[in-house]
Protein backbone atom coordinates (compact mmCIF):
# COMPACT_ATOMS: atom_id res chain seq x y z
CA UNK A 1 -44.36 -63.66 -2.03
CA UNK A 2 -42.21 -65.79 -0.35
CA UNK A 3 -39.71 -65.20 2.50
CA UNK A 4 -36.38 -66.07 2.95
CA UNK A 5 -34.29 -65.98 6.50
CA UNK A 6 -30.30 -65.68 6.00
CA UNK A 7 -29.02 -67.45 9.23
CA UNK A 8 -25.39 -69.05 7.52
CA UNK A 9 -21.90 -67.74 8.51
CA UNK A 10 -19.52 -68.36 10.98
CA UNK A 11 -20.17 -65.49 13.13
CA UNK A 12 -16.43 -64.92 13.97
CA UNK A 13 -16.76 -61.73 15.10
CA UNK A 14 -19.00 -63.02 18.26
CA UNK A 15 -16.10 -65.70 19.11
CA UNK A 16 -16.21 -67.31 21.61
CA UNK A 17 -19.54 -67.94 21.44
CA UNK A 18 -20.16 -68.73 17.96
CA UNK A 19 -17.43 -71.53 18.57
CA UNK A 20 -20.09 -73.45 20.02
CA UNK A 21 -23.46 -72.58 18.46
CA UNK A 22 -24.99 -70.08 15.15
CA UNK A 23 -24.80 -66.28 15.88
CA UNK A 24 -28.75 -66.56 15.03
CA UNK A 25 -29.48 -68.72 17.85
CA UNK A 26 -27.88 -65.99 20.82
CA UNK A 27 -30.70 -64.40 22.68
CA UNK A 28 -31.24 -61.10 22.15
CA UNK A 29 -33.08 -60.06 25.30
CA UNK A 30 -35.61 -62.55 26.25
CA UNK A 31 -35.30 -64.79 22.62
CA UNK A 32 -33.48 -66.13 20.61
CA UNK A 33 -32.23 -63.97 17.50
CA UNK A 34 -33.50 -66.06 14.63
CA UNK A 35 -37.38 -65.31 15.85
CA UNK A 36 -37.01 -61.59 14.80
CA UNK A 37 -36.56 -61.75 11.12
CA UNK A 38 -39.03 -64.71 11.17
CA UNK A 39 -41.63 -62.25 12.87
CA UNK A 40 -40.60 -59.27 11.07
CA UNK A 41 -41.78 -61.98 7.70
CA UNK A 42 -44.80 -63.43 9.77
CA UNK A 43 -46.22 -59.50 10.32
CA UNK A 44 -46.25 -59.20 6.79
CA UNK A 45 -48.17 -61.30 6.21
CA UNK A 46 -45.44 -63.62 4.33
CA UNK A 47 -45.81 -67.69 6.20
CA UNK A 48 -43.96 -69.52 3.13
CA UNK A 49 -40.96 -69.23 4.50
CA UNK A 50 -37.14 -70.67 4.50
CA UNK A 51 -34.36 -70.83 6.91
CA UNK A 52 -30.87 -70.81 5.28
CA UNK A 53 -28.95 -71.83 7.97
CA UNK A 54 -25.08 -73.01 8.03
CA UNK A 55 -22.22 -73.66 9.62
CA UNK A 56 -21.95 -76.92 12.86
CA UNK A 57 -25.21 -76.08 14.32
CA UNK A 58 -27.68 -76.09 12.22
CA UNK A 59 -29.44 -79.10 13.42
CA UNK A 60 -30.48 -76.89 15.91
CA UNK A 61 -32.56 -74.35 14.56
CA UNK A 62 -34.98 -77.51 13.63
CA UNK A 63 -34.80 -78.33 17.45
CA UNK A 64 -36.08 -74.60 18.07
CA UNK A 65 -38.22 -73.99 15.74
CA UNK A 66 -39.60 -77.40 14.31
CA UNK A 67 -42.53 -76.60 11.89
CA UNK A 68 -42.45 -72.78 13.24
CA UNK A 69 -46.01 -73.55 15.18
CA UNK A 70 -45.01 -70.57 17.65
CA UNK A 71 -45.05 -68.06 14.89
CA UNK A 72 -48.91 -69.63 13.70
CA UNK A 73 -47.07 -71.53 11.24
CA UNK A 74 -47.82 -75.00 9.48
CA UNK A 75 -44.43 -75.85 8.12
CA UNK A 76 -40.77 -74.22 7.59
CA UNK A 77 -38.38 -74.99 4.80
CA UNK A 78 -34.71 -75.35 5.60
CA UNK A 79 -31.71 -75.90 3.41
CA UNK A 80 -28.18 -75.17 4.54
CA UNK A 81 -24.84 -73.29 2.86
CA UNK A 82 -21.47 -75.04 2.98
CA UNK A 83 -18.93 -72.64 4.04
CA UNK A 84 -19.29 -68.62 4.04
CA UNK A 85 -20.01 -67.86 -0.07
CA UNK A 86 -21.56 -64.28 1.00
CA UNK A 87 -25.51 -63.59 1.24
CA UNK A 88 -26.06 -63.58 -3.07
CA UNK A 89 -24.94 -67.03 -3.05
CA UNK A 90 -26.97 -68.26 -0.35
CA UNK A 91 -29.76 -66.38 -1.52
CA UNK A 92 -29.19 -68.85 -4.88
CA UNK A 93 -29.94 -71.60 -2.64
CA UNK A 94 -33.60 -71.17 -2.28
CA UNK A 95 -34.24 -70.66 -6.69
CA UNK A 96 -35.71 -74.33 -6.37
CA UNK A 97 -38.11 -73.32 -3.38
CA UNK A 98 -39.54 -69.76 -4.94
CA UNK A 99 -40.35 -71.28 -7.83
CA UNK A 100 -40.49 -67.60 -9.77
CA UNK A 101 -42.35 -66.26 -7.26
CA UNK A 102 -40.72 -62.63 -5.53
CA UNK A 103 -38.76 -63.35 -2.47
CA UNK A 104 -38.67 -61.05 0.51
CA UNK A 105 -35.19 -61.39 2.15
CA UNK A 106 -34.54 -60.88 5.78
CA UNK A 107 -30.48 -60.64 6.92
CA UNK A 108 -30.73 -63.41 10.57
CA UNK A 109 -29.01 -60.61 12.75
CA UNK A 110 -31.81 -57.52 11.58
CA UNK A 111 -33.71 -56.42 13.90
CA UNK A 112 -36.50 -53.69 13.68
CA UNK A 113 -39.13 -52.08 15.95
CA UNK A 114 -42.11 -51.48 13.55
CA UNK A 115 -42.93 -54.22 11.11
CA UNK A 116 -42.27 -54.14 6.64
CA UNK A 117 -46.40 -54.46 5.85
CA UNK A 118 -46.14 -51.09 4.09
CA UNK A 119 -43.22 -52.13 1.95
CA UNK A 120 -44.46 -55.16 1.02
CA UNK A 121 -47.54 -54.34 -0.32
CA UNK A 122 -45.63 -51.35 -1.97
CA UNK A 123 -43.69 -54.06 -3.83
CA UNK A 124 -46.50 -55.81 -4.82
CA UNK A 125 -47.77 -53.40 -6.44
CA UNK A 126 -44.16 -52.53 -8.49
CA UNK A 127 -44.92 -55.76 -10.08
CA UNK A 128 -41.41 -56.83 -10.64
CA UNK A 129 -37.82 -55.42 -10.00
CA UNK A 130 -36.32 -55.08 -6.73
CA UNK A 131 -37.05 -52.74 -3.31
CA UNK A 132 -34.80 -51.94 -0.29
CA UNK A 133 -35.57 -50.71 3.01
CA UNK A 134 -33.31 -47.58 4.40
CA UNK A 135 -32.84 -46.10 7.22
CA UNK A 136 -31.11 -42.41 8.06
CA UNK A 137 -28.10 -43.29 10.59
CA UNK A 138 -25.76 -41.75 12.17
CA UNK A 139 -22.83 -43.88 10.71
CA UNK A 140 -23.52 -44.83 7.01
CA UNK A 141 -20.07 -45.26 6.11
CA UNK A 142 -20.22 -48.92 8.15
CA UNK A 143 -22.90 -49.92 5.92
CA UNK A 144 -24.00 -50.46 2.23
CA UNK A 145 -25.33 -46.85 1.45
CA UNK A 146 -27.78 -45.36 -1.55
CA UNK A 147 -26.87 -42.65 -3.35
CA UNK A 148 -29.85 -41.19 -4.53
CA UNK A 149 -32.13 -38.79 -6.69
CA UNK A 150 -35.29 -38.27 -5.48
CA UNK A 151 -37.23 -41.33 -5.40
CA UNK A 152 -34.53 -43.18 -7.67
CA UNK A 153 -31.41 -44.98 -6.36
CA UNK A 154 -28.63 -44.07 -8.50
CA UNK A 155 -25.53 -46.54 -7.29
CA UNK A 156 -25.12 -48.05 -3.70
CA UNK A 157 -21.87 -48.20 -2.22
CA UNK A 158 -20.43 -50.78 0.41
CA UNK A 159 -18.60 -49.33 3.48
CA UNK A 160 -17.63 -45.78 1.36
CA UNK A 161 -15.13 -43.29 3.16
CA UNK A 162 -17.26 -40.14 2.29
CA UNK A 163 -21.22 -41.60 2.10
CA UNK A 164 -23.27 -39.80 -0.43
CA UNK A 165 -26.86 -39.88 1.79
CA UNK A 166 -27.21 -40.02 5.31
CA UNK A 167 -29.10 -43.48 4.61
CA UNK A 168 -28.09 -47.06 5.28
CA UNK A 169 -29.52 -50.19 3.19
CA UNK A 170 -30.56 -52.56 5.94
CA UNK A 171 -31.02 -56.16 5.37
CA UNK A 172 -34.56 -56.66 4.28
CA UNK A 173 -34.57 -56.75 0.48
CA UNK A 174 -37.79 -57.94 -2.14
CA UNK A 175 -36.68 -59.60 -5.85
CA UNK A 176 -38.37 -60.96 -8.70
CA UNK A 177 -37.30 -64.35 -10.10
CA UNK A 178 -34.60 -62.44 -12.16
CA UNK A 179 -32.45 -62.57 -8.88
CA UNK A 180 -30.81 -65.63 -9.91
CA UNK A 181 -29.82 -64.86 -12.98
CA UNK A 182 -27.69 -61.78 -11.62
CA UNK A 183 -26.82 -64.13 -9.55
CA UNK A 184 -25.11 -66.14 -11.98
CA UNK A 185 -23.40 -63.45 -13.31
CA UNK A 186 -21.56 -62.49 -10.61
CA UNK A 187 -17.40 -62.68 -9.54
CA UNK A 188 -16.70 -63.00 -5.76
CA UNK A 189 -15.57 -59.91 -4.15
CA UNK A 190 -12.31 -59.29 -2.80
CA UNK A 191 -13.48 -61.27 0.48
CA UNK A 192 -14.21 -64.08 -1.33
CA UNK A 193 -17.96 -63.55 -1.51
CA UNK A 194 -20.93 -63.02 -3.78
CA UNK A 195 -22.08 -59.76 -2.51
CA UNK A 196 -25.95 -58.69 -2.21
CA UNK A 197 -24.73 -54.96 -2.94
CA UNK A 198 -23.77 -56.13 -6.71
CA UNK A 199 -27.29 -57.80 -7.10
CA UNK A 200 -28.89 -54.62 -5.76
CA UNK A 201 -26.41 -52.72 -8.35
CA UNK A 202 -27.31 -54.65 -11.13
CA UNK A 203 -31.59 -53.84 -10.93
CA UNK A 204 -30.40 -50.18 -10.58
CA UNK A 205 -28.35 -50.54 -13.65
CA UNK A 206 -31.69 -51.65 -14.90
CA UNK A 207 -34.12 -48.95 -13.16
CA UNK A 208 -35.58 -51.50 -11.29
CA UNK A 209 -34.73 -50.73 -8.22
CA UNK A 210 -37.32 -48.99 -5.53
CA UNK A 211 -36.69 -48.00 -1.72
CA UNK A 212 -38.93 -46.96 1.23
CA UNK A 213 -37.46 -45.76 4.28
CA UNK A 214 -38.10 -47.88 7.87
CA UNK A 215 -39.98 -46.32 10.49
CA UNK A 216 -39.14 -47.52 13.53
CA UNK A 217 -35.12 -48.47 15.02
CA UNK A 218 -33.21 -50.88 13.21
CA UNK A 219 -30.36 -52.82 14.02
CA UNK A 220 -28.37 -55.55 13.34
CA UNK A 221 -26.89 -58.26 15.82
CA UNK A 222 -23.73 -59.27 14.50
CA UNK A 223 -20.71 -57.93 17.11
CA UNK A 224 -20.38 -57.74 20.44
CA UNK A 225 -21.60 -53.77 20.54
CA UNK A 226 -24.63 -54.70 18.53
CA UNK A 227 -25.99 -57.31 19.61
CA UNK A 228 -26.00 -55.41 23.70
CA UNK A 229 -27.47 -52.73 21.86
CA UNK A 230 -30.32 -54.91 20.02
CA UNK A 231 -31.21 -56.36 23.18
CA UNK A 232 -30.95 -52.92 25.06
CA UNK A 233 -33.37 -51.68 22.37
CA UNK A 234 -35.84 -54.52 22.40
CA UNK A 235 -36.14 -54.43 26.18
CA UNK A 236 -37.01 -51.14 26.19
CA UNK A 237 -39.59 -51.62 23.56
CA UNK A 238 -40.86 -54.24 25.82
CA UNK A 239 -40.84 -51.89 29.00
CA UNK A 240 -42.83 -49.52 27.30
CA UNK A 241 -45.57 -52.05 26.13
CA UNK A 242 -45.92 -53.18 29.44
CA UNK A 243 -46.23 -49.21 30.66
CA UNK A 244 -48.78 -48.50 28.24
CA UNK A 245 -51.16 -51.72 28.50
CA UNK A 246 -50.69 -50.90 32.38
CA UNK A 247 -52.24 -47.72 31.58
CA UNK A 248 -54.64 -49.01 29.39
CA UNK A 249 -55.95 -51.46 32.50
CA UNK A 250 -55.97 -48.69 34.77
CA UNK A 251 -58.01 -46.07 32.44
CA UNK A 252 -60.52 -49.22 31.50
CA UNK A 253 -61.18 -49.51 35.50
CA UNK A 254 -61.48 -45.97 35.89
């Protein structure tokens, strides 16, 4: 399997300070925001991995992350998006670099406590199709959400006025080569966009779709709320690693 990092857009809704650099490259707490979904891949055991970066800066993410050596990498891929075509279309741009194998997808801006190792080898084992990761929230109607039977995912909706499960879909999704293909079939939304929620329609319409639910927080990065919450979250994380390997040190002297 091979993983893909979504880092294109604009980032408008962080103006004024996407006017001068990518959304992915902010720090969230003490890093910068593209090393999370590159971890969250890394932990997974996925290290063929690609950047899809866009916009005026993304020169830079090769300046911060060269050949990914601080993730115990021995090479990234890169290829960029012209303009804001929606995350199906720049998912289209890596077809060449999977070469048929599955892709794992990580959104730039998702950010998660645990790690995916579960899911993944979950997927592996499906053997084809497509799997999302959910998450129970306490505001689904801001996200895509899964309306669902059991262990089958019946029809997802995008930003629905009355949500039919308690569950978001958060941006980590797994495809077989057949992605593209839906791909190609698609019409750009109202926004102007090839949206993921019609590829992740489309496998359901073919019961191929799977889920598994995230332990762990989850959040994404991508407004001014979010992203001080993301970095709230991860410091706090990070405050209570410290706590407990301080512990750990003190019980090991005792």
């Amino acid at each position: 399997m091979k993983g893909v990092v979504l880092a294109g857009g604009l980032g408008t809704r962080l103006r004024p300070l996407t006017a001068v650099t990518n959304k992915h490259l902010l720090p969230v707490y003490d890093q910068p925001m593209i090393h999370y979904p590159i971890r969250t891949l890394v932990n997974a055991g996925i290290t063929d991995i690609i950047i899809v970066t866009g916009g005026n800066s993304a020169g830079d993410f090769l300046k911060l992350l060269g050949n990914g050596k601080a993730f115990g990498l021995k090479h990234l891929n890169y290829t960029y998006q012209e303009g804001e075509g929606g995350i199906a279309e720049a998912l289209a741009l890596v077809e060449h670099f999977a070469a048929n194998d599955p892709v794992c997808v990580v959104l730039g801006d998702n950010i998660i406590e645990g790690n995916i190792s579960s899911a993944v080898r979950s997927y592996r084992h499906q053997g084809g199709g497509a799997k999302i990761i959910l998450k129970k929230v306490p505001d689904p109607q801001r996200f895509g959400v899964p309306e669902l039977d059991g262990r089958r995912v019946l029809r997802i909706e995008e930003k629905p006025a009355q949500p039919k499960s308690e569950y978001a879909v958060i941006g980590i999704y797994m495809y077989d080569s057949g992605v593209y293909e839906i791909i190609r079939t698609l019409e750009p939304s109202g926004r102007g966009e090839l949206e993921i929620t019609d590829v992740n329609n489309a496998y359901i319409e073919r019961d191929e779709m799977s889920w598994e639910e995230l332990e762990g927080w989850w959040t994404d990065a991508g407004t001014f709320e979010s992203l001080l919450h993301a970095s709230n979250l991860v410091a706090g994380t990070g405050a209570n690693k410290l706590e407990l390997n301080h512990e750990a040190e003190i019980s090991a002297r005792v």
